[in-house]
Protein backbone atom coordinates (compact mmCIF):
# COMPACT_ATOMS: atom_id res chain seq x y z
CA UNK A 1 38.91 4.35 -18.25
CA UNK A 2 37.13 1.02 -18.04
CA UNK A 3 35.41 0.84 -21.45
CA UNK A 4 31.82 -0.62 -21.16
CA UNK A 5 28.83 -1.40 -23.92
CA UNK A 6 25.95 0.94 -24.61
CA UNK A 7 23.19 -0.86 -23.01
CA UNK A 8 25.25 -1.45 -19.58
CA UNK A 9 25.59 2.40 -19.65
CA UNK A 10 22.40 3.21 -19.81
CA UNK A 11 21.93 0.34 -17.06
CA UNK A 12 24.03 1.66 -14.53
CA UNK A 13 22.67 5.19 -15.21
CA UNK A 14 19.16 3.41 -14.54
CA UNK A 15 20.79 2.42 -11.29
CA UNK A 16 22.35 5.39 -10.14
CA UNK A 17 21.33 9.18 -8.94
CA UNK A 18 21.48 11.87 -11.57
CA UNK A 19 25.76 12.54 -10.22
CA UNK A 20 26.19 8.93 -11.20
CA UNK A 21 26.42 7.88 -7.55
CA UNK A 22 24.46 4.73 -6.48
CA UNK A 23 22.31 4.83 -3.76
CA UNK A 24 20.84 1.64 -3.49
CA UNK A 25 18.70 -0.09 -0.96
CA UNK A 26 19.86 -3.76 -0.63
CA UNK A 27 16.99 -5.98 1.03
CA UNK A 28 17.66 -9.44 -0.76
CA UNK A 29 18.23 -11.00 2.62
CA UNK A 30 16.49 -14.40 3.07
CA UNK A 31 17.66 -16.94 5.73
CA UNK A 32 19.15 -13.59 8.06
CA UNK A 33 15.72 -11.73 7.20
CA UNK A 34 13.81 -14.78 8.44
CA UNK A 35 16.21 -15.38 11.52
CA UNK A 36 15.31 -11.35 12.12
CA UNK A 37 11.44 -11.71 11.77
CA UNK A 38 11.40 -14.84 14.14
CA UNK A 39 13.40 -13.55 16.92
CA UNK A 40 10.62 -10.53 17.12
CA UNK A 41 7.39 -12.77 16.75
CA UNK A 42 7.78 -16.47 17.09
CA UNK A 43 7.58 -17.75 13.59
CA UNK A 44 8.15 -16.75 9.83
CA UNK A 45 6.55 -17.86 7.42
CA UNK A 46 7.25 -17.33 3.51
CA UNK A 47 4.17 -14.86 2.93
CA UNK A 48 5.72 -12.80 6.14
CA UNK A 49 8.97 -12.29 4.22
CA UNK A 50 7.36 -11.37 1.40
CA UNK A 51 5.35 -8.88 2.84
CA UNK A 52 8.14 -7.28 4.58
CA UNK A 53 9.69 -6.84 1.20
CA UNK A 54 6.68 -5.14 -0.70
CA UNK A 55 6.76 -2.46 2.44
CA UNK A 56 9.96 -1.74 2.42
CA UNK A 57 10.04 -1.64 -1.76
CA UNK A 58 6.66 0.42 -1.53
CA UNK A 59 7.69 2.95 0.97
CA UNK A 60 11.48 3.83 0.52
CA UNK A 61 12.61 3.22 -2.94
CA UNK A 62 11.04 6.79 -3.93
CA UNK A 63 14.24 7.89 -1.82
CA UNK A 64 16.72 4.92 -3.68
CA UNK A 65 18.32 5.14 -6.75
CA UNK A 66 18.18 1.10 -6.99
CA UNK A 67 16.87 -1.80 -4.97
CA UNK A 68 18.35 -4.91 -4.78
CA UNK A 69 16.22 -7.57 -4.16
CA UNK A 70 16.24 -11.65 -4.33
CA UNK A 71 13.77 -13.71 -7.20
CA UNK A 72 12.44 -16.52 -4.50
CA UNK A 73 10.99 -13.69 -2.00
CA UNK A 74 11.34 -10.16 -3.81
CA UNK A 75 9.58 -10.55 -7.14
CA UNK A 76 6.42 -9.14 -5.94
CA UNK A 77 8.68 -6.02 -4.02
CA UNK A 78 9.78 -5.31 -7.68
CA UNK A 79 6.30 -4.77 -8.80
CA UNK A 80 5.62 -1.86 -6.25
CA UNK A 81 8.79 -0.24 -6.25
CA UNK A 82 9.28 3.50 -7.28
CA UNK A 83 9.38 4.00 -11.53
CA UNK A 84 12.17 5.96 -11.14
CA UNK A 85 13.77 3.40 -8.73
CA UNK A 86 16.44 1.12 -10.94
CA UNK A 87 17.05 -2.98 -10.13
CA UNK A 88 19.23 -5.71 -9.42
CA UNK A 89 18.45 -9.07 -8.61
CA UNK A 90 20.19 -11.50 -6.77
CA UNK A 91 21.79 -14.51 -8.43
CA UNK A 92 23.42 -16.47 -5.05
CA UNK A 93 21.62 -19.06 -3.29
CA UNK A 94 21.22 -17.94 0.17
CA UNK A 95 24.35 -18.41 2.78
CA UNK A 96 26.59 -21.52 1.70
CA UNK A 97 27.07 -25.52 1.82
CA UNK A 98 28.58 -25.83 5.16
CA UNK A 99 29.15 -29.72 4.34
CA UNK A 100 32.39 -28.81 2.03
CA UNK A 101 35.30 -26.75 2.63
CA UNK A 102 35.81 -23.35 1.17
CA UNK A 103 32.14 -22.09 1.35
CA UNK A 104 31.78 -22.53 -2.18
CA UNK A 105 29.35 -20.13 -4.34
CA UNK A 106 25.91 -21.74 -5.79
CA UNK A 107 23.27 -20.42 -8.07
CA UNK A 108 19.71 -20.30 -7.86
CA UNK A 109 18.92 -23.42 -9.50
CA UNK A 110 15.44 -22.21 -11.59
CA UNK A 111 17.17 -18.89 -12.35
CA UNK A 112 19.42 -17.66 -15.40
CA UNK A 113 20.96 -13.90 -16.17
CA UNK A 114 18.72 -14.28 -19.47
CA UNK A 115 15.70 -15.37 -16.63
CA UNK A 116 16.73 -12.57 -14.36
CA UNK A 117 16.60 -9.88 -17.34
CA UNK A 118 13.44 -11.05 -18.42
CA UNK A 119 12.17 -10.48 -14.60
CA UNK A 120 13.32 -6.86 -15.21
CA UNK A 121 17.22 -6.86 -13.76
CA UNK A 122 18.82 -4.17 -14.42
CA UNK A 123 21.73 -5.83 -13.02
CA UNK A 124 22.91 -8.93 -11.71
CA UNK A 125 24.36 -9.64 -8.05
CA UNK A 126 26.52 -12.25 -7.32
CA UNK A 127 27.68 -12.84 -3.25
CA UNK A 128 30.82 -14.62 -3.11
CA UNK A 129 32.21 -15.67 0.11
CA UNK A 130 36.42 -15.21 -0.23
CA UNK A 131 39.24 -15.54 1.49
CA UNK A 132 42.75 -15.11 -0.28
CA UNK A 133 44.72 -16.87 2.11
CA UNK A 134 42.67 -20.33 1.39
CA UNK A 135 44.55 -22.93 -0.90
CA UNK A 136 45.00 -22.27 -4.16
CA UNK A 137 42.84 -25.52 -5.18
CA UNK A 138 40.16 -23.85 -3.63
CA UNK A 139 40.37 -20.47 -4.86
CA UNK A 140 40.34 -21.76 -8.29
CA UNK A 141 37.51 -22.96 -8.19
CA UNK A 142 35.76 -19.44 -7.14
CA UNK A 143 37.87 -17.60 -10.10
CA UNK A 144 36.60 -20.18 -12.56
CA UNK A 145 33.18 -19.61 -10.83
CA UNK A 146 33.26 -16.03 -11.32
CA UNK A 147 34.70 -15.87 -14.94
CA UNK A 148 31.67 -18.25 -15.88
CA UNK A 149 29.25 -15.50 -14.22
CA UNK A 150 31.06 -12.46 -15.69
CA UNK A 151 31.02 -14.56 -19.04
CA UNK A 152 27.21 -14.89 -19.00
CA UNK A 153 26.83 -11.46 -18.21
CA UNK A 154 28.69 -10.35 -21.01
CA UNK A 155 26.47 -12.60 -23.15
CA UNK A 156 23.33 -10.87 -21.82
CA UNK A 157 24.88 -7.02 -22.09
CA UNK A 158 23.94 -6.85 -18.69
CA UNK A 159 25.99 -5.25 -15.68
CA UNK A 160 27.52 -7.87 -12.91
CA UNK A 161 27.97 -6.38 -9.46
CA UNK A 162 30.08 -9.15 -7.49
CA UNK A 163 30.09 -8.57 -3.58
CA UNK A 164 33.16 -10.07 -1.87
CA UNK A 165 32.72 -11.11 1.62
CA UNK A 166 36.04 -11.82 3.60
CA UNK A 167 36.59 -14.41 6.25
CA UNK A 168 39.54 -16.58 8.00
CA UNK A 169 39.10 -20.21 8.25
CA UNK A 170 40.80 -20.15 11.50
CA UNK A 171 39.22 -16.53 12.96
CA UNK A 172 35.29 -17.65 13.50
CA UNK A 173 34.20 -14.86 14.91
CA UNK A 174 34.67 -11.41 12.29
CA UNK A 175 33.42 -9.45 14.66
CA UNK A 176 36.90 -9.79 16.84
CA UNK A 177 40.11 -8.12 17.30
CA UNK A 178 42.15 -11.51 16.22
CA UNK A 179 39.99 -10.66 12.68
CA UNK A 180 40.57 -6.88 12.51
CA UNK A 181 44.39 -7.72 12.25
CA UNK A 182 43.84 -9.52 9.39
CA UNK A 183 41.03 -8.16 7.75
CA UNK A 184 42.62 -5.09 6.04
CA UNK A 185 44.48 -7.75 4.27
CA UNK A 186 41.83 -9.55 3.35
CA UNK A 187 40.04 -6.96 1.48
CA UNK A 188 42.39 -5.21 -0.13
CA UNK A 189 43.75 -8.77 -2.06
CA UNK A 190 40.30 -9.65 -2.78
CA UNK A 191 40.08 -6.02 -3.99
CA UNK A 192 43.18 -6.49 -6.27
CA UNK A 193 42.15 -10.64 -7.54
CA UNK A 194 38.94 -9.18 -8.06
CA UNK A 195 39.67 -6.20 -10.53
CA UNK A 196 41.01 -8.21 -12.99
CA UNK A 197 40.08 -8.05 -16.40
CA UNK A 198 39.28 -11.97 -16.96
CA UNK A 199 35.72 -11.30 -14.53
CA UNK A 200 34.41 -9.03 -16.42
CA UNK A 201 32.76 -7.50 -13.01
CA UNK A 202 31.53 -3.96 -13.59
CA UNK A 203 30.92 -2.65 -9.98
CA UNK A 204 32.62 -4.21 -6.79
CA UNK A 205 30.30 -3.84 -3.73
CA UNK A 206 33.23 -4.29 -1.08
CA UNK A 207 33.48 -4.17 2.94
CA UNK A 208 34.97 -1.56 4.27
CA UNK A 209 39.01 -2.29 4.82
CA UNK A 210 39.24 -2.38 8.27
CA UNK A 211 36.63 -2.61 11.13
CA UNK A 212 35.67 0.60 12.45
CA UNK A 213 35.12 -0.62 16.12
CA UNK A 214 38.58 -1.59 16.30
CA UNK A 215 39.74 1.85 14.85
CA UNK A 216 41.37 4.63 16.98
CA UNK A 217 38.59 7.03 17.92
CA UNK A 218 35.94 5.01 17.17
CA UNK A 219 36.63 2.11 19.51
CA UNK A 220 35.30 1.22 22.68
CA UNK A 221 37.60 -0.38 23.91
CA UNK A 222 40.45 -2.60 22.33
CA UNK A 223 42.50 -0.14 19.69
CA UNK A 224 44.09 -2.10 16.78
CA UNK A 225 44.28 0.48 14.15
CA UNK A 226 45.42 3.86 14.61
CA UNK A 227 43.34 6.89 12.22
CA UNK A 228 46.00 7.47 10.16
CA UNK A 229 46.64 3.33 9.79
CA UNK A 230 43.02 3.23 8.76
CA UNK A 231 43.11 6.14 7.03
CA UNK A 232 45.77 4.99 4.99
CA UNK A 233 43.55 1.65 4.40
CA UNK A 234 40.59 2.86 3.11
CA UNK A 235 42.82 5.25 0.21
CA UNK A 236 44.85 2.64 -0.59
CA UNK A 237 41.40 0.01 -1.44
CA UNK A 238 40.53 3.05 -3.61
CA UNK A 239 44.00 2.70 -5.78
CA UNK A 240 43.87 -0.74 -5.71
CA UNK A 241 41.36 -0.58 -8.34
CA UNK A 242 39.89 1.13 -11.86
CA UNK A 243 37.00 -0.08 -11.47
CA UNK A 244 33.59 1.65 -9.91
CA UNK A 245 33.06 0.33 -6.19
CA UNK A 246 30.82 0.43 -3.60
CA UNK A 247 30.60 0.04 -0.02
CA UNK A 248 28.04 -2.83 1.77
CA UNK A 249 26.93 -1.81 5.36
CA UNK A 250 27.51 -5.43 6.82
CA UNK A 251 24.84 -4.86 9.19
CA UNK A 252 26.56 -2.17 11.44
CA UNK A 253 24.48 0.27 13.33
CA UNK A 254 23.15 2.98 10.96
CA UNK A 255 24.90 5.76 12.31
CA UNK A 256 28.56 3.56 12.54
CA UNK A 257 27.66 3.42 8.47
CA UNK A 258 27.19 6.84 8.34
CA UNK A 259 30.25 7.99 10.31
CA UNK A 260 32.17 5.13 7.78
CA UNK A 261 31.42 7.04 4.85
CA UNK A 262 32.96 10.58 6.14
CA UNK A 263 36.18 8.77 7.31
CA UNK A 264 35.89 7.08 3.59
CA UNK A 265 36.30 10.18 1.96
CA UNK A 266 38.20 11.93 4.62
CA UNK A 267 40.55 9.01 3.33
CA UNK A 268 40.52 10.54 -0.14
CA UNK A 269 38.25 7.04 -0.98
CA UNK A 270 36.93 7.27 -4.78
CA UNK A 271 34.50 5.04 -3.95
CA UNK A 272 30.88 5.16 -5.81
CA UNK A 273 28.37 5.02 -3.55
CA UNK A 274 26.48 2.05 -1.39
CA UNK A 275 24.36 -0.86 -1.79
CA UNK A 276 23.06 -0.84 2.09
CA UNK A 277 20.68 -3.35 3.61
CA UNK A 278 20.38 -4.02 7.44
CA UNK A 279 21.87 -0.61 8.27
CA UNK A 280 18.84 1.24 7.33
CA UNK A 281 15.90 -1.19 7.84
CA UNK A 282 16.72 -3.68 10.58
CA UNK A 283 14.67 -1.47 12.94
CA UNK A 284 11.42 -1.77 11.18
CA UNK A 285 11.72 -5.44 11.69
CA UNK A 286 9.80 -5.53 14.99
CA UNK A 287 7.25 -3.33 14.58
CA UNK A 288 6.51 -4.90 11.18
CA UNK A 289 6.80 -8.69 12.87
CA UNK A 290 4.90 -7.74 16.22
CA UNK A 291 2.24 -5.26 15.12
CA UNK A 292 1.67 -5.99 11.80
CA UNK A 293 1.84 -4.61 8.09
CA UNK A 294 0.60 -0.90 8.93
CA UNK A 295 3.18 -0.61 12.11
CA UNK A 296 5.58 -1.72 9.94
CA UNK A 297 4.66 0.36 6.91
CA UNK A 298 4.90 3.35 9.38
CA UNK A 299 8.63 3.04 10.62
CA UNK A 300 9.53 2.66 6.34
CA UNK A 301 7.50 5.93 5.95
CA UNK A 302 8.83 7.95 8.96
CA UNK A 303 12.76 6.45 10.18
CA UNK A 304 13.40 4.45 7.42
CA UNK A 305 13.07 6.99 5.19
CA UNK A 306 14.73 9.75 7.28
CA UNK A 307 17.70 6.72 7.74
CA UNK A 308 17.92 7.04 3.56
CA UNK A 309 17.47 10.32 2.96
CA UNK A 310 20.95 11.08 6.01
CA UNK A 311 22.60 8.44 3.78
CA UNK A 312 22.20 9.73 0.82
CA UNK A 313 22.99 13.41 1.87
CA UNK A 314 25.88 11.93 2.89
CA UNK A 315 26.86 9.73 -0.40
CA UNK A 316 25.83 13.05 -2.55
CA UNK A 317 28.47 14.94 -0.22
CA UNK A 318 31.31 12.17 0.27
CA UNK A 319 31.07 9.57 -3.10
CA UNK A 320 32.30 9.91 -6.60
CA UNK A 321 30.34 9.31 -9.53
CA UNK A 322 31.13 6.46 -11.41
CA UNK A 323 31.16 7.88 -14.59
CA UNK A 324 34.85 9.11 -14.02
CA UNK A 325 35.85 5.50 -14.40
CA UNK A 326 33.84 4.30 -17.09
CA UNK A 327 33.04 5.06 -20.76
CA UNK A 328 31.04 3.52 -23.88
CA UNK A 329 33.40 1.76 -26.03
């Protein structure tokens, strides 16, 4: 049992359904979000992306048990959002310096954890970018990086979820086969780096091992894992660590997300639920963008929220509660 303080306890229960599963709504998005609301109308603006968030905060964190959102667009999201609904800000700057090597993490310059807690965090998220096969002169730097983070957490008693994003410096696209090879891989050392005591992370929001349009079954066309290869993949990320985990959608279709979750636990995955984003409110995107707030307030009210409610069904019926893993002490 991971042993934990008082007040992140009662943090992570603010966070989580009444099984101690997290069902959380993830819409701190900023440079994608803005790419999104462009391509349906022709510009946006600041005040657009702001807008979108309050809607989407208003209308579907009743059905959330936590939203995550960012401080430079979703502060006034947090003000609307559902009592009952816990939070976690975001702590990255958006995307990453594409001048240096490595895609090396950044903070929000105007923003501390003690800043973020006073804005009314119940957590912290921290977006790291990682590949374990980069140089070790490199990775260094990020496991410094994170220790700092998990160090200033600590200081603030205040729960650090740290999502890992995987890539290949010599694989651009993630989204092909030539990635799928390696991506198990990927994850599950990230997964294992990651769990170590030194980061003081309390919940890893991971990718899913391998990618599901590659998998036996599921594919479409090219086949690179077999179910019981992927199968195996998805248990074995569960071993890998003690620690409470849960799964980002990485912007797949809502349904592929869905379908994810029941080979997850058909895996015999431990996982703790899902901090989703794009998977459940991409849609709502164009009405909102081309037909303004009330359009867009009626897809959150009507799909959005039925694309929650499936999900969480589904979390309720596949997920395991976090509180097997953790304990005050």
């Amino acid at each position: 049992m991971i042993k934990i303080s008082q007040a992140k306890m009662d943090a992570l229960n603010r966070l989580s359904n009444e099984k101690g599963l997290i069902e959380a709504l993830a819409i701190d998005q900023r440079g994608s979000l803005k790419k999104m609301i462009a391509a349906a109308s022709t510009m946006a603006t600041g005040e657009e992306i702001v807008d979108f968030k309050k809607v989407a905060s208003q209308e579907l964190t009743p059905h959330a048990s936590a939203i995550l959102l960012d401080p430079e667009y979703g502060l006034p999201a947090t003000k609307v959002r559902d009592e009952n609904c816990g939070l976690l800000l975001a702590y990255e700057k958006t995307g990453y310096d594409t001048s240096t090597p490595g895609r090396m993490p950044d903070l929000l310059e105007n923003w501390s954890v003690s800043r973020l807690k006073e804005a009314g965090a119940d957590a912290i998220k921290f977006l790291l970018y990682y590949d374990p096969d980069e140089p070790a002169a490199i990775n260094k730097v990020k496991h410094v990086f994170v220790e700092r983070l998990g160090s200033e957490c600590l200081g603030e008693d205040i729960p650090l979820f740290v999502e890992i994003v995987t890539y290949d410096t010599e694989i651009t696209d993630v989204n092909s086969a030539a990635f799928a090879r390696v991506k198990p891989h990927k994850v599950l050392e990230s997964m294992i780096e990651f769990s170590k005591p030194q980061y003081h992370i309390d919940v890893l929001k991971m990718e899913v091992p391998v990618n599901m349009n590659y998998v036996e079954g599921f594919a479409e066309n090219e086949v690179v894992y077999s179910k019981k290869e992927a199968l195996g993949y998805f248990k074995k990320q569960s071993e890998l660590t003690e620690l409470p985990f849960i799964f980002l959608s990485a912007g797949v279709s809502t349904k592929l997300f869905q379908e994810t979750l029941e080979f997850a636990k058909e895996a015999g995955s431990k996982f703790n639920g899902v901090l989703c984003g794009r998977a459940t409110w991409r849609e709502g995107v164009k009405p909102f963008a081309t037909k303004g707030e009330a359009a867009g307030r009626d897809w959150f009210a009507t799909q959005g929220k039925e694309n929650i409610e499936t999900l969480n069904e589904i979390v309720d019926r596949c997920g395991s509660s976090w509180r097997l893993k953790v304990e005050v002490g």
